[in-house]
PDB file of N, CA and C in Angstrom:
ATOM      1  N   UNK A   1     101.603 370.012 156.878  1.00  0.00           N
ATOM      2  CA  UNK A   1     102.630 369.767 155.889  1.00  0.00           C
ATOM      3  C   UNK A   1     103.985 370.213 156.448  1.00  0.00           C
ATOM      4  N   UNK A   2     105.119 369.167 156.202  1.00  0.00           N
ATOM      5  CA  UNK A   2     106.125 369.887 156.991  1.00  0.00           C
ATOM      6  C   UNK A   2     106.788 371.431 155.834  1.00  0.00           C
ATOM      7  N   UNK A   3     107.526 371.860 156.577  1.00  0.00           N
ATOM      8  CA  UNK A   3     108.309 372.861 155.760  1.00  0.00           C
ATOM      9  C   UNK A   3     109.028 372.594 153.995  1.00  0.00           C
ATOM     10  N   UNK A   4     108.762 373.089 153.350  1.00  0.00           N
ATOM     11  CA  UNK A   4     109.826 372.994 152.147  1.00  0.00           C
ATOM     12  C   UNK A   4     111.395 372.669 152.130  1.00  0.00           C
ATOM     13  N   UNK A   5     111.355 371.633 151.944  1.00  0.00           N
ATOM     14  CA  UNK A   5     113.071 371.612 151.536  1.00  0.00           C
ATOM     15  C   UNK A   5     113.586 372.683 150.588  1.00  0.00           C
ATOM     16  N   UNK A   6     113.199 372.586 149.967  1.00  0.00           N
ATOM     17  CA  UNK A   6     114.073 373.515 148.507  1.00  0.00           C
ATOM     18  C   UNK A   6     113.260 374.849 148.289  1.00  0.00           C
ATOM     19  N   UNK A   7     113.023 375.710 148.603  1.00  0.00           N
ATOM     20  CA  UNK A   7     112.079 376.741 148.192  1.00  0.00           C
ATOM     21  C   UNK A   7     112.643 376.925 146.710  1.00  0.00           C
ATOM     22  N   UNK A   8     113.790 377.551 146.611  1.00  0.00           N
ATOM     23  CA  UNK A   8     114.118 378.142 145.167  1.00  0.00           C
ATOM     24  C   UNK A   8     113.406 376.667 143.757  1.00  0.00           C
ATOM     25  N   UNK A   9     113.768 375.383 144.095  1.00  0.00           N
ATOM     26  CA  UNK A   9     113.316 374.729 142.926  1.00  0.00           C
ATOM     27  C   UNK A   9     111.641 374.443 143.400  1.00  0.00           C
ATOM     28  N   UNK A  10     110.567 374.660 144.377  1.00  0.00           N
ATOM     29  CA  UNK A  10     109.324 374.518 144.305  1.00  0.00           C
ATOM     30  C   UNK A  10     109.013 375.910 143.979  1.00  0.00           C
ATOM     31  N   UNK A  11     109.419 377.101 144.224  1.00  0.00           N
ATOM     32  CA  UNK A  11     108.917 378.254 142.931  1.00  0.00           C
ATOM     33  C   UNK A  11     109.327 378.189 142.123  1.00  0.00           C
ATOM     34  N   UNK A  12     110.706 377.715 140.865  1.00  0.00           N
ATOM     35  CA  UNK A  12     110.952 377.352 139.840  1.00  0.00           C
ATOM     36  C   UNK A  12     110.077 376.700 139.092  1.00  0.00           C
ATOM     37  N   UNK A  13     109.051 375.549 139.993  1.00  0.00           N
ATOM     38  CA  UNK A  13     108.811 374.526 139.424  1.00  0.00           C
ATOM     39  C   UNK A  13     107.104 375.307 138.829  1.00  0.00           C
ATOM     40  N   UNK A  14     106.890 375.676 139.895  1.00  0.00           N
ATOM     41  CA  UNK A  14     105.636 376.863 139.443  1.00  0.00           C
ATOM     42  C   UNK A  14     105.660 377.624 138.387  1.00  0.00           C
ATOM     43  N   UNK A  15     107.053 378.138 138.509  1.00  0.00           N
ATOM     44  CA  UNK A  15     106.501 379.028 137.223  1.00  0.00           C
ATOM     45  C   UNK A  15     107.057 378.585 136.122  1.00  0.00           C
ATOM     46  N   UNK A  16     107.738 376.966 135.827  1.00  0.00           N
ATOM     47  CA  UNK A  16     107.126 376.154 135.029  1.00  0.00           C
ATOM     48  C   UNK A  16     105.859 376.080 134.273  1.00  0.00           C
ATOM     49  N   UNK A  17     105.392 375.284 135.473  1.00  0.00           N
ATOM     50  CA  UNK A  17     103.845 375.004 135.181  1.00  0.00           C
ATOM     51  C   UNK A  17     103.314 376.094 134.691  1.00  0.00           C
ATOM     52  N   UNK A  18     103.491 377.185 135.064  1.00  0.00           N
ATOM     53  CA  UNK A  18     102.623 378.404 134.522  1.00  0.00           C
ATOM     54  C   UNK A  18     102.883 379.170 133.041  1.00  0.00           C
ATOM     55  N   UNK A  19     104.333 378.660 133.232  1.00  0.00           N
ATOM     56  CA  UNK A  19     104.611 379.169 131.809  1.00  0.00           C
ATOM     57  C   UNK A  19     104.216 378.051 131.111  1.00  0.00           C
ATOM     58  N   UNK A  20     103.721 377.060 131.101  1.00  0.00           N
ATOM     59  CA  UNK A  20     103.459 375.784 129.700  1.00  0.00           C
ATOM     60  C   UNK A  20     101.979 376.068 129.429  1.00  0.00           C
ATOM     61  N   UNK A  21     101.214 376.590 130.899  1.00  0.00           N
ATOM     62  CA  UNK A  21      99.792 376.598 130.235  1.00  0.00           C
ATOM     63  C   UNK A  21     100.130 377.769 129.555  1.00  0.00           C
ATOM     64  N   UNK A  22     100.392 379.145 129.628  1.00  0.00           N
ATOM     65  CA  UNK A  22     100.361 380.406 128.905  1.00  0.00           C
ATOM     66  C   UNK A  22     100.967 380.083 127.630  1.00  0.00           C
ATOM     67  N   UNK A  23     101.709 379.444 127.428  1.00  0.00           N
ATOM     68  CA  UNK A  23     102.763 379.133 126.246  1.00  0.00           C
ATOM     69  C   UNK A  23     102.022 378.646 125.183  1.00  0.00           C
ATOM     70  N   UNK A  24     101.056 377.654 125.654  1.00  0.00           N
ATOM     71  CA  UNK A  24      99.695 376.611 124.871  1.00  0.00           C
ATOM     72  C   UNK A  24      98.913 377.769 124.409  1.00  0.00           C
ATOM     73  N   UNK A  25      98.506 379.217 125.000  1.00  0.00           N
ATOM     74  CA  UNK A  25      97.399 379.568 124.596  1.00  0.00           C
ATOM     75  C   UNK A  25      97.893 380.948 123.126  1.00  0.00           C
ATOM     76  N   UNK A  26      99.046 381.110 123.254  1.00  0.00           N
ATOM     77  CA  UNK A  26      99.401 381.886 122.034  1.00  0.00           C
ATOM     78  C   UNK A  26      98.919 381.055 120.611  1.00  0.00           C
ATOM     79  N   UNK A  27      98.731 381.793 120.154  1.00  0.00           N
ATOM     80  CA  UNK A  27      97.888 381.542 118.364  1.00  0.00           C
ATOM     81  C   UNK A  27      99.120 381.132 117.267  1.00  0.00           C
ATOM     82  N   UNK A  28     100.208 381.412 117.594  1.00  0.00           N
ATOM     83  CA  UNK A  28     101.516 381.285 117.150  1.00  0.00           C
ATOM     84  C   UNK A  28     101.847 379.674 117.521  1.00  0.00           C
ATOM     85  N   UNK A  29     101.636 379.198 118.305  1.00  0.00           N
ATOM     86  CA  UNK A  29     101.795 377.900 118.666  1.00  0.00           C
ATOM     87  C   UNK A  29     101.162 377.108 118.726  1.00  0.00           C
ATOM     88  N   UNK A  30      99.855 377.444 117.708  1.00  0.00           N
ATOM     89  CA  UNK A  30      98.830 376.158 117.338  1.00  0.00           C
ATOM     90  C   UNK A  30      99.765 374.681 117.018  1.00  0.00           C
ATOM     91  N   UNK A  31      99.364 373.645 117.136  1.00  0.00           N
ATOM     92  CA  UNK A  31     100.306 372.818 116.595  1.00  0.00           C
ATOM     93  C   UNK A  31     100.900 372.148 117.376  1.00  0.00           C
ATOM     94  N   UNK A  32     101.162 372.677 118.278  1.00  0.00           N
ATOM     95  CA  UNK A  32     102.456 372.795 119.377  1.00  0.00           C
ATOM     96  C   UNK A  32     102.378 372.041 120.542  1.00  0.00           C
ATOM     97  N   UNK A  33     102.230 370.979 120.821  1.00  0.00           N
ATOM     98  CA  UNK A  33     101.604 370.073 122.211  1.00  0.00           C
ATOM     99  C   UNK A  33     103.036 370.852 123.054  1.00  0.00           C
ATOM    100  N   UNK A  34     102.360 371.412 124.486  1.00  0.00           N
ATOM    101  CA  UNK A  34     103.468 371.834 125.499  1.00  0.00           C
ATOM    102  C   UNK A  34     102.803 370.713 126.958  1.00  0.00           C
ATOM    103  N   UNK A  35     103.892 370.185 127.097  1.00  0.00           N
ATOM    104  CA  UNK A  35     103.238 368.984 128.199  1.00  0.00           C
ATOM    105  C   UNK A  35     104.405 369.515 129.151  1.00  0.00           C
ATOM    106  N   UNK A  36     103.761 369.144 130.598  1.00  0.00           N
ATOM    107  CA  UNK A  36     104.793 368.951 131.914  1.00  0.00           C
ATOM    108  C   UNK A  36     104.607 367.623 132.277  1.00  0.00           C
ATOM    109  N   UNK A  37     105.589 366.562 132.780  1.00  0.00           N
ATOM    110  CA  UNK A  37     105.720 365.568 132.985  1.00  0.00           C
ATOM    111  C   UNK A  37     106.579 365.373 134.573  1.00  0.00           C
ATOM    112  N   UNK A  38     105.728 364.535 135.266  1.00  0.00           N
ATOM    113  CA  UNK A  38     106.489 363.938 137.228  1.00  0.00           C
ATOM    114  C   UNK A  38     107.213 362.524 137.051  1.00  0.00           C
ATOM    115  N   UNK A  39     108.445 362.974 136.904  1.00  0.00           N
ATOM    116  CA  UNK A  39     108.495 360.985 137.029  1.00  0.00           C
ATOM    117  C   UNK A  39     108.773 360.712 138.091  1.00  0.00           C
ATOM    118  N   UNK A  40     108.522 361.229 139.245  1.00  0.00           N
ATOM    119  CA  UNK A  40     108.335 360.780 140.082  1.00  0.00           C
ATOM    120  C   UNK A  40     109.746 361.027 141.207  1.00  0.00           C
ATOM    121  N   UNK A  41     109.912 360.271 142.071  1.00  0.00           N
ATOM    122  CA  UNK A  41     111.270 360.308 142.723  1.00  0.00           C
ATOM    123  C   UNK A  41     112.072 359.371 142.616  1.00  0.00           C
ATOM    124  N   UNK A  42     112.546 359.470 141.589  1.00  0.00           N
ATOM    125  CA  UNK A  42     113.095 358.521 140.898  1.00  0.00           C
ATOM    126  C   UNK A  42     114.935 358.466 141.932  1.00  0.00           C
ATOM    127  N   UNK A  43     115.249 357.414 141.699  1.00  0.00           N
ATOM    128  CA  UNK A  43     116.806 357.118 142.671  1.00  0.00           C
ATOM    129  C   UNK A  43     117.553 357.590 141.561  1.00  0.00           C
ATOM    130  N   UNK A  44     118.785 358.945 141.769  1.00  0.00           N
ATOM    131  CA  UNK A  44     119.407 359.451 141.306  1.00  0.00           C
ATOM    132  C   UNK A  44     120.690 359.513 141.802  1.00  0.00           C
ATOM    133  N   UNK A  45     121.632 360.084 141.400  1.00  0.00           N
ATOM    134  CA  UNK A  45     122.543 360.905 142.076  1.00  0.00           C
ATOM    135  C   UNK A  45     122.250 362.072 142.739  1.00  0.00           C
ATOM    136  N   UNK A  46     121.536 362.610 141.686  1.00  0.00           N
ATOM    137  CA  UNK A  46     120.641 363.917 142.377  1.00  0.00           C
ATOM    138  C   UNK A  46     120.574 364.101 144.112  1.00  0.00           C
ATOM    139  N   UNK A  47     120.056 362.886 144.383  1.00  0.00           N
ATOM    140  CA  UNK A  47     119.010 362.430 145.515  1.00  0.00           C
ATOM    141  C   UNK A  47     119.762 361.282 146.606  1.00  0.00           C
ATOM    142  N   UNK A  48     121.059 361.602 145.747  1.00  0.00           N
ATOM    143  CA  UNK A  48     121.917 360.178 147.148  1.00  0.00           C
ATOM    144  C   UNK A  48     121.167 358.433 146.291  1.00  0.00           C
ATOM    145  N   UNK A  49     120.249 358.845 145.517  1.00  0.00           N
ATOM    146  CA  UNK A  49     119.731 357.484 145.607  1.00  0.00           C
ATOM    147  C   UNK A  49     118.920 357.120 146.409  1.00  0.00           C
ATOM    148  N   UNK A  50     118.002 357.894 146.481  1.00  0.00           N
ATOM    149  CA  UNK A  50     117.041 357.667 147.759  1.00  0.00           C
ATOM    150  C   UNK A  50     116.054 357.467 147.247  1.00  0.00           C
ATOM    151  N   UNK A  51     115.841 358.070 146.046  1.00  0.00           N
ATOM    152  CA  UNK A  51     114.231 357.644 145.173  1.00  0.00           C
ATOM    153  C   UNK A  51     113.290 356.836 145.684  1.00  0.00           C
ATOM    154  N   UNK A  52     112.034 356.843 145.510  1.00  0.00           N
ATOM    155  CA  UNK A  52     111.508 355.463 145.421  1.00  0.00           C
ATOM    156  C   UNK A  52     111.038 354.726 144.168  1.00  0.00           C
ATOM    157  N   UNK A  53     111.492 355.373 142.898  1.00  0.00           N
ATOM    158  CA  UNK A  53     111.076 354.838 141.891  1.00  0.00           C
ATOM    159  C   UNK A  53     112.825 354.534 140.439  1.00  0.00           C
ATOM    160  N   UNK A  54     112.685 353.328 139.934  1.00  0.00           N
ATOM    161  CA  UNK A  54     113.450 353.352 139.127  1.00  0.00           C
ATOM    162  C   UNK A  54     113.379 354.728 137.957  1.00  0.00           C
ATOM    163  N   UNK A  55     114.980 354.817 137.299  1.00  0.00           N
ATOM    164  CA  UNK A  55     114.684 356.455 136.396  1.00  0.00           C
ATOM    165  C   UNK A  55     114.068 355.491 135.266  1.00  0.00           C
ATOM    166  N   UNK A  56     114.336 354.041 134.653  1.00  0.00           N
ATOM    167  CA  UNK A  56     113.526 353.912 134.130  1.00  0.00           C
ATOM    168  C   UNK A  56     111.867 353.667 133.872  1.00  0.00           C
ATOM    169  N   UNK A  57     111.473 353.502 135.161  1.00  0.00           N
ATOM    170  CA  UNK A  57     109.933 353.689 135.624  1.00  0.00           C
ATOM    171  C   UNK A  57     109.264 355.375 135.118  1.00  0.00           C
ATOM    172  N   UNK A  58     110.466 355.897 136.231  1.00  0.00           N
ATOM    173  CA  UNK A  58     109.829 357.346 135.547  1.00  0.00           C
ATOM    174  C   UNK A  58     110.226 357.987 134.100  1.00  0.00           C
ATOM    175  N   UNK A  59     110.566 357.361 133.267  1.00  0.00           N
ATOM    176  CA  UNK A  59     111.108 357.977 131.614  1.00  0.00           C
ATOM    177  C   UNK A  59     109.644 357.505 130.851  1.00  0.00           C
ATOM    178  N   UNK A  60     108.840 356.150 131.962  1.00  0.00           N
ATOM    179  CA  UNK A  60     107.674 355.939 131.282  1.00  0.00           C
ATOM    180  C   UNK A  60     106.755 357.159 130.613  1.00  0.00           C
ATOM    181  N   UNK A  61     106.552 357.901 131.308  1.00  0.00           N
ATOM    182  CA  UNK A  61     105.779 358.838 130.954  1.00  0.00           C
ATOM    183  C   UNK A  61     106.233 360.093 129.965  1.00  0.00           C
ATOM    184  N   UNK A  62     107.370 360.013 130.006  1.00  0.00           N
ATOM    185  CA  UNK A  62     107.740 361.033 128.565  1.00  0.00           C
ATOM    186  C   UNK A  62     107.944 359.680 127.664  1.00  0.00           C
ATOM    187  N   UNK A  63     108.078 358.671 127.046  1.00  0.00           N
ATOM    188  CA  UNK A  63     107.753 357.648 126.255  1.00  0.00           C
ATOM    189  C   UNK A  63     106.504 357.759 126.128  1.00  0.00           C
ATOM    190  N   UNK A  64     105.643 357.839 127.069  1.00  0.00           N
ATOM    191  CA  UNK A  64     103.941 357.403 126.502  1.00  0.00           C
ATOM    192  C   UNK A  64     103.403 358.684 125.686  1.00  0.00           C
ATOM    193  N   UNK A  65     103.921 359.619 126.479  1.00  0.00           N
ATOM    194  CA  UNK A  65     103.466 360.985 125.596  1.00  0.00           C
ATOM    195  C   UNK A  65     104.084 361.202 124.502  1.00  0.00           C
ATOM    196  N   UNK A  66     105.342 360.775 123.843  1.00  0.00           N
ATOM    197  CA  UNK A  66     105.844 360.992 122.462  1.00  0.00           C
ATOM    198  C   UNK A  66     105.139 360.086 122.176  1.00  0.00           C
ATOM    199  N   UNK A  67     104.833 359.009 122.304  1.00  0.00           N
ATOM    200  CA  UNK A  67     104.036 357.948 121.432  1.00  0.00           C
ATOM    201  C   UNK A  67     102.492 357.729 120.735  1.00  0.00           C
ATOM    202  N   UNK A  68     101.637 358.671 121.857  1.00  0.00           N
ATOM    203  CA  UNK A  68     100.704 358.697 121.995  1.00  0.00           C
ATOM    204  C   UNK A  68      99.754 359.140 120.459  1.00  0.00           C
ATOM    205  N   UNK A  69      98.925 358.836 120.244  1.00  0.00           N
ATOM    206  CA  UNK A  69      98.577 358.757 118.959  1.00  0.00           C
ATOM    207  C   UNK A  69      97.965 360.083 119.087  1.00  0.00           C
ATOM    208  N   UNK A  70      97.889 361.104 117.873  1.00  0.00           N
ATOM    209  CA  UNK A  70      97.985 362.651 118.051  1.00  0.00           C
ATOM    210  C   UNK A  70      96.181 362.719 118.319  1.00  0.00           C
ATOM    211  N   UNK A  71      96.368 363.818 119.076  1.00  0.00           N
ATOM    212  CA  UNK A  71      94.750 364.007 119.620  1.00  0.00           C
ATOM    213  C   UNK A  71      94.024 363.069 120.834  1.00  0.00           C
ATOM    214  N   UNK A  72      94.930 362.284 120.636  1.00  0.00           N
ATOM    215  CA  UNK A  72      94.444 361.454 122.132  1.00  0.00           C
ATOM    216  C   UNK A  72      95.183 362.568 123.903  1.00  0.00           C
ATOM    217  N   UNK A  73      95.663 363.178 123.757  1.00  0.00           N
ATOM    218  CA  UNK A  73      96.339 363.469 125.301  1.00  0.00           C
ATOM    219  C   UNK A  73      95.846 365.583 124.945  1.00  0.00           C
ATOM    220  N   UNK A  74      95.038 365.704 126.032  1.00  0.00           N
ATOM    221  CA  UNK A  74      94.916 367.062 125.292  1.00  0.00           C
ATOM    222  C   UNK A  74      96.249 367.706 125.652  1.00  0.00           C
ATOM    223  N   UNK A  75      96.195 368.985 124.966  1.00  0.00           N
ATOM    224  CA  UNK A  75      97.226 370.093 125.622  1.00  0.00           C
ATOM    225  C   UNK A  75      97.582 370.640 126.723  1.00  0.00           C
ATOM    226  N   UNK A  76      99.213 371.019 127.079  1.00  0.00           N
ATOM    227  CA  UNK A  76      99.176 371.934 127.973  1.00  0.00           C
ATOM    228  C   UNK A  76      98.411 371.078 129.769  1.00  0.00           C
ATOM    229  N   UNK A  77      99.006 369.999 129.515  1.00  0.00           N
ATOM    230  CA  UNK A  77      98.857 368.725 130.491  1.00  0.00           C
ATOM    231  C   UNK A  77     100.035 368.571 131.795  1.00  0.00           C
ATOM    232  N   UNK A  78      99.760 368.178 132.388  1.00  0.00           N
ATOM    233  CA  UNK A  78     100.496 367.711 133.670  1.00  0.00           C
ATOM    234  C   UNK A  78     100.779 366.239 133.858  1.00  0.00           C
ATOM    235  N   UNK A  79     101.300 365.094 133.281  1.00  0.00           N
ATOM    236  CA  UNK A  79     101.590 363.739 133.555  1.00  0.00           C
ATOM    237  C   UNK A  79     102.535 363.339 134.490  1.00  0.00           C
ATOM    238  N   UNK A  80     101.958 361.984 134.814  1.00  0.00           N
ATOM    239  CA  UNK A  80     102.895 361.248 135.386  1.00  0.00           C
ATOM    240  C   UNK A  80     102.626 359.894 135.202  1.00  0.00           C
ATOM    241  N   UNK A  81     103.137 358.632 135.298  1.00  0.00           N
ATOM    242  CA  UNK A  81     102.931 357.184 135.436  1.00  0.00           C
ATOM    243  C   UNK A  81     103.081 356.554 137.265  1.00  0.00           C
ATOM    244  N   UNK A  82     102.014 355.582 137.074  1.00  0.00           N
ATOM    245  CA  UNK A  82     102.503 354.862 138.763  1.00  0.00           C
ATOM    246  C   UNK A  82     102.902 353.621 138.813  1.00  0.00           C
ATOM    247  N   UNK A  83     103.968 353.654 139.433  1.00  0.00           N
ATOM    248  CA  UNK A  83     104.476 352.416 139.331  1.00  0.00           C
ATOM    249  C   UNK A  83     105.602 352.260 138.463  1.00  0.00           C
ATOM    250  N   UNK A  84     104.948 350.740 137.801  1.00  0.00           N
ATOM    251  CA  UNK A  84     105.380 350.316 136.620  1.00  0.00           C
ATOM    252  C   UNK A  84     104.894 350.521 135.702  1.00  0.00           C
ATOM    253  N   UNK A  85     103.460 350.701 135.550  1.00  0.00           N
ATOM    254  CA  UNK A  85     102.543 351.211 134.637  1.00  0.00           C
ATOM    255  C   UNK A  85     102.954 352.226 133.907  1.00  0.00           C
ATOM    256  N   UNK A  86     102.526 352.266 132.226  1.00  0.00           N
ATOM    257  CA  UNK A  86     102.716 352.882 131.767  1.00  0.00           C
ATOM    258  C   UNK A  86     101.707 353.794 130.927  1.00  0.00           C
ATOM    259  N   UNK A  87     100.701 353.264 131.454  1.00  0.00           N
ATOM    260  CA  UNK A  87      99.345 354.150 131.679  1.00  0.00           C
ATOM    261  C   UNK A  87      99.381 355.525 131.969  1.00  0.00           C
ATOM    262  N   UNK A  88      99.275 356.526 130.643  1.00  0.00           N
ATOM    263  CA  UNK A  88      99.141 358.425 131.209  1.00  0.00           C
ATOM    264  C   UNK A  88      98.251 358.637 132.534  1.00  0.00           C
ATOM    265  N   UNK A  89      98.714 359.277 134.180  1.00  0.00           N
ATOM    266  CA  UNK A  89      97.728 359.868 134.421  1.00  0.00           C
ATOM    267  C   UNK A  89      97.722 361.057 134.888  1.00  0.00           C
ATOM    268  N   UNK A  90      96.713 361.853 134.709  1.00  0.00           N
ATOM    269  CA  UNK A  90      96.835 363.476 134.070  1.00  0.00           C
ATOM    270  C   UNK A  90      96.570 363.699 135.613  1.00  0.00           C
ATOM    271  N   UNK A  91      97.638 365.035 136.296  1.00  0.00           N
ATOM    272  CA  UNK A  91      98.160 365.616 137.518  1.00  0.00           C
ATOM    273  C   UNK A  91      97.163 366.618 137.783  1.00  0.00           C
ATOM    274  N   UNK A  92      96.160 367.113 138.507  1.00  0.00           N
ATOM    275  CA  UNK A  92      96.004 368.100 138.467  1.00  0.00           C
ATOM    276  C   UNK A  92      96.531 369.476 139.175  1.00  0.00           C
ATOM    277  N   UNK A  93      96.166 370.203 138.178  1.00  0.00           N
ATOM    278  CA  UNK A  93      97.354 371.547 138.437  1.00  0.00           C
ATOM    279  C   UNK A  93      96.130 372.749 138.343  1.00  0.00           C
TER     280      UNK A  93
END
């Protein structure tokens, strides 16, 4: 694997992830769907525009998850979409 570009935002991004599963398991936040979502590398400014994916390709997947009919997507999830597709598929983490 080559070296990390960004160290500071790939440990940011960790303890993300770590805080959404812990966040899901408090009793206080029954109720509470906490999702992380990849859209991918989407062409930004961010990024020069280098993406390989439109930002509207990747907005697919926070659309499918607000939409999603309740109880279908469990909790405390990792998504992303491929492609064009707008098919959930769950990241593992």
């Amino acid at each position: 694997m080559p070296p990390t570009v960004s160290i500071p935002y790939s440990v940011s991004k960790t303890a993300l992830n770590a805080l959404t599963l812990e966040m899901a398991k408090f009793p206080e936040n029954e109720g509470v769907q906490f999702q992380v979502v990849g859209p991918g590398h989407c062409k930004t400014e961010f990024n020069g525009y280098r993406g390989t994916r439109d930002p509207l390709e990747g907005a697919n997947v926070v659309v499918e998850l607000v939409n999603a009919e309740k109880g279908t997507v469990p909790n405390a999830g990792f998504w992303q979409t491929e492609g064009a597709s707008k098919e959930l598929v769950r990241i593992p983490w």
